[in-house]
C-alpha atoms as a PDB file:
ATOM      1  CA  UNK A   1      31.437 -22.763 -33.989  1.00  0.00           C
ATOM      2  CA  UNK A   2      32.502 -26.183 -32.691  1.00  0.00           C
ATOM      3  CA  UNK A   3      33.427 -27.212 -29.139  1.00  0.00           C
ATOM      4  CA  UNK A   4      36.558 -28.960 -28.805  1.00  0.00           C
ATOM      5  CA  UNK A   5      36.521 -31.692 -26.242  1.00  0.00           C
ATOM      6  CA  UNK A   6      39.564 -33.170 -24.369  1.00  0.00           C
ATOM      7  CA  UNK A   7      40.730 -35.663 -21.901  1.00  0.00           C
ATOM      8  CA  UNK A   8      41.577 -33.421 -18.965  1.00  0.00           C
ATOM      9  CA  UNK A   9      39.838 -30.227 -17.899  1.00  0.00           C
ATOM     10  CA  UNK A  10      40.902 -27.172 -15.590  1.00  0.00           C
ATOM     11  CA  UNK A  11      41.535 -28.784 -11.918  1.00  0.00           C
ATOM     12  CA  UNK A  12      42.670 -32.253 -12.703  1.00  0.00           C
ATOM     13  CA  UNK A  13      45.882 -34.027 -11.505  1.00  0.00           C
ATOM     14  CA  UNK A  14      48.232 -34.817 -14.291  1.00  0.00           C
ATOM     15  CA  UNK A  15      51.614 -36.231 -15.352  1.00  0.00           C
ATOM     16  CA  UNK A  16      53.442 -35.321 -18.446  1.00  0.00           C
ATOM     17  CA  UNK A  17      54.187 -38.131 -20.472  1.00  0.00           C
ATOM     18  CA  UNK A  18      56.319 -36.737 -23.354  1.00  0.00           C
ATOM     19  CA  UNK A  19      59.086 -34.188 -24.188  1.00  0.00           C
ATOM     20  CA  UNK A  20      61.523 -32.575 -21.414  1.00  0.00           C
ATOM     21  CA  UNK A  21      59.606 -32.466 -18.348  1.00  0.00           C
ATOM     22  CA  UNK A  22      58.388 -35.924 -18.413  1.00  0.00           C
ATOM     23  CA  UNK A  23      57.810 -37.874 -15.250  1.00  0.00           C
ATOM     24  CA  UNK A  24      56.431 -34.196 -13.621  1.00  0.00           C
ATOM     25  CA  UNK A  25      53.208 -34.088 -12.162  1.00  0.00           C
ATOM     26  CA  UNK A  26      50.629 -31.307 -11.632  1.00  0.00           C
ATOM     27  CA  UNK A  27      47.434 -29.313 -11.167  1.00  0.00           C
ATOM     28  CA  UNK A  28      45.963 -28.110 -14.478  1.00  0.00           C
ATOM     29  CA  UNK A  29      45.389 -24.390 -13.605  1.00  0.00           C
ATOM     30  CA  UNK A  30      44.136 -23.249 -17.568  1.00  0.00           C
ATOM     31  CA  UNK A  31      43.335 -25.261 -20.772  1.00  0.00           C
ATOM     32  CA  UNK A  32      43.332 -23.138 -23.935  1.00  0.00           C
ATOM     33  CA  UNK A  33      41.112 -25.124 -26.396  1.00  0.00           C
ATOM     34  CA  UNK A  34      42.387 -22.847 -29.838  1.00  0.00           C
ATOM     35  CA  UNK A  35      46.099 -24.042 -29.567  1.00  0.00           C
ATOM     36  CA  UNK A  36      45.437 -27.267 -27.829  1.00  0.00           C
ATOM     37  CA  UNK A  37      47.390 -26.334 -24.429  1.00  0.00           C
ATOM     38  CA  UNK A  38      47.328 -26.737 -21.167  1.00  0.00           C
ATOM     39  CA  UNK A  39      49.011 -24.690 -18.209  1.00  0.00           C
ATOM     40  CA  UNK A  40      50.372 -27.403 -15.841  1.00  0.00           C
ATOM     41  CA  UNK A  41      51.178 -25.743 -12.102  1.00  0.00           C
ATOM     42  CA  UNK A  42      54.962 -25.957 -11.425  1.00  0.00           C
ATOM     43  CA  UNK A  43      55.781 -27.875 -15.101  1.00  0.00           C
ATOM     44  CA  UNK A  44      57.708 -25.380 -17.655  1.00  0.00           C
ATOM     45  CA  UNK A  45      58.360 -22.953 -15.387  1.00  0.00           C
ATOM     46  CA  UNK A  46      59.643 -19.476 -17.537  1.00  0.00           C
ATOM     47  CA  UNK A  47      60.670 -15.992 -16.869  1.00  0.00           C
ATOM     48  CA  UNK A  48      58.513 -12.978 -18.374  1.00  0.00           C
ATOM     49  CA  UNK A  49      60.340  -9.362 -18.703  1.00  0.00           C
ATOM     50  CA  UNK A  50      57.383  -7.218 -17.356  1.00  0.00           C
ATOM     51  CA  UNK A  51      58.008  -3.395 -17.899  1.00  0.00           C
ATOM     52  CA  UNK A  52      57.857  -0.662 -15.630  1.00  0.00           C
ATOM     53  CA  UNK A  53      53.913   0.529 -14.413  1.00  0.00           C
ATOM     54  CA  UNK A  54      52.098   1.548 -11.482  1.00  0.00           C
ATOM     55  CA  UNK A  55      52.175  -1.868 -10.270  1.00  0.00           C
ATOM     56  CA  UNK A  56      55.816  -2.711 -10.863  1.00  0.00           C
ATOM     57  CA  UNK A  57      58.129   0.997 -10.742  1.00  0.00           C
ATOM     58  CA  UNK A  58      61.228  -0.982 -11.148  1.00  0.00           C
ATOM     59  CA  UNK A  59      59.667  -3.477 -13.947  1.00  0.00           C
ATOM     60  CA  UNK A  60      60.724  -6.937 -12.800  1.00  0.00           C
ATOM     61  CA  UNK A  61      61.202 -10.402 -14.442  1.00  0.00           C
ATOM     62  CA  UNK A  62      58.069 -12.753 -13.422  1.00  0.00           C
ATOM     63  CA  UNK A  63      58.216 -16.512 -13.045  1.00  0.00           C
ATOM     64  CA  UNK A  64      54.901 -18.384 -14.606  1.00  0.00           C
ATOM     65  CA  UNK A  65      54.116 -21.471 -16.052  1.00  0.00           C
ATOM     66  CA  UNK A  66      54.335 -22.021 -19.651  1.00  0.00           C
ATOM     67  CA  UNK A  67      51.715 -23.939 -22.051  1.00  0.00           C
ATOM     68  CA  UNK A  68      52.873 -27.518 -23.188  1.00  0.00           C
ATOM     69  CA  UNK A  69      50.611 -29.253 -25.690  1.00  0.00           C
ATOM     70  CA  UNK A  70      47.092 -31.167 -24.077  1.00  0.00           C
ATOM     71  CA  UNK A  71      48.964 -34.550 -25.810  1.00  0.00           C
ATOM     72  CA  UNK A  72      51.931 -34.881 -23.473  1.00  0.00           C
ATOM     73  CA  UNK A  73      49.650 -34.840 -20.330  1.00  0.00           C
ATOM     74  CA  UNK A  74      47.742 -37.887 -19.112  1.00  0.00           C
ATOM     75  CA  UNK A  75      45.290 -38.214 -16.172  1.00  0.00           C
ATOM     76  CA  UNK A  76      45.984 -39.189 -13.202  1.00  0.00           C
ATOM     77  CA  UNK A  77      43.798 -41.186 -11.370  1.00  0.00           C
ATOM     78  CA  UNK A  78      43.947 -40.545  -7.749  1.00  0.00           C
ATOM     79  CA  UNK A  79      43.153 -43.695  -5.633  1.00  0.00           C
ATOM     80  CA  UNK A  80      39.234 -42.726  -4.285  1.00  0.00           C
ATOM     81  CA  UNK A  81      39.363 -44.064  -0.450  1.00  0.00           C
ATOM     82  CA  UNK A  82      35.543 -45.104  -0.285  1.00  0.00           C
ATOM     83  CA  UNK A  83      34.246 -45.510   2.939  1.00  0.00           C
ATOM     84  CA  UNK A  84      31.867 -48.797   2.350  1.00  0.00           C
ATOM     85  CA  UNK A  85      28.311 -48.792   4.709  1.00  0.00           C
ATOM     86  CA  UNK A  86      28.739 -52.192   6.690  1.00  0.00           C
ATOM     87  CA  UNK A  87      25.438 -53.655   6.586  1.00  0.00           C
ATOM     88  CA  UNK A  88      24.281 -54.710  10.218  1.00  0.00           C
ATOM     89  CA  UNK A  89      24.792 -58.289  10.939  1.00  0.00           C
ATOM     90  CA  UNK A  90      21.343 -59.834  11.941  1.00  0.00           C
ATOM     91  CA  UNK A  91      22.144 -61.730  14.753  1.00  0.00           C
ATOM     92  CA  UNK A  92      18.497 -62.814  15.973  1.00  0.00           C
ATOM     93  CA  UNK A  93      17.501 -63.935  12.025  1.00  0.00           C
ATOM     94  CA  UNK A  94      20.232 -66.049  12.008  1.00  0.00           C
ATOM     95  CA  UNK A  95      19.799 -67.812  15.809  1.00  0.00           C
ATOM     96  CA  UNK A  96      16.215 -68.314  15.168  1.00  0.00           C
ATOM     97  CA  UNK A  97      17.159 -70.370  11.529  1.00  0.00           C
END
């Protein structure tokens, strides 16, 4: 059994770059390896008929994100604000030279 390996994994900022929610950005909150998809958070949004159970009497229709395929999605990379160490200045090396 072979391990697939992609470009983004669960937890990374993305933007779709393709197909009818381009420009949309998101968190990646699933990536299903066997159909090459990945849940975006907030991106294809669609409504699931959910029948009637304990938890829902009345059934009720759920809103959930929808898979679109790991192609259309690129990383994006967020800009890392690195605190630099400021090296001490030493004053008395340079007085004495």
């Amino acid at each position: 059994m072979s391990r697939m390996k992609f470009h983004v994994k669960k937890g990374d900022e993305v933007e779709v770059i393709s197909g009818n929610f381009k420009g949309s950005t998101g968190k990646i909150l699933e990536v299903l390896p066997a159909k090459q998809r990945v849940l975006v958070e907030g991106v294809r949004i669609i409504k699931k008929h959910l029948r009637k159970s304990e938890d829902n009497p009345q059934g009720k229709i759920a809103e959930r994100e929808g898979p679109i395929h790991i192609s259309n999605v690129k990383l994006v990379e967020k800009k890392a604000e690195k605190k630099t160490k400021v090296k001490p200045k030493k004053e008395a090396e340079k007085k004495a030279a």
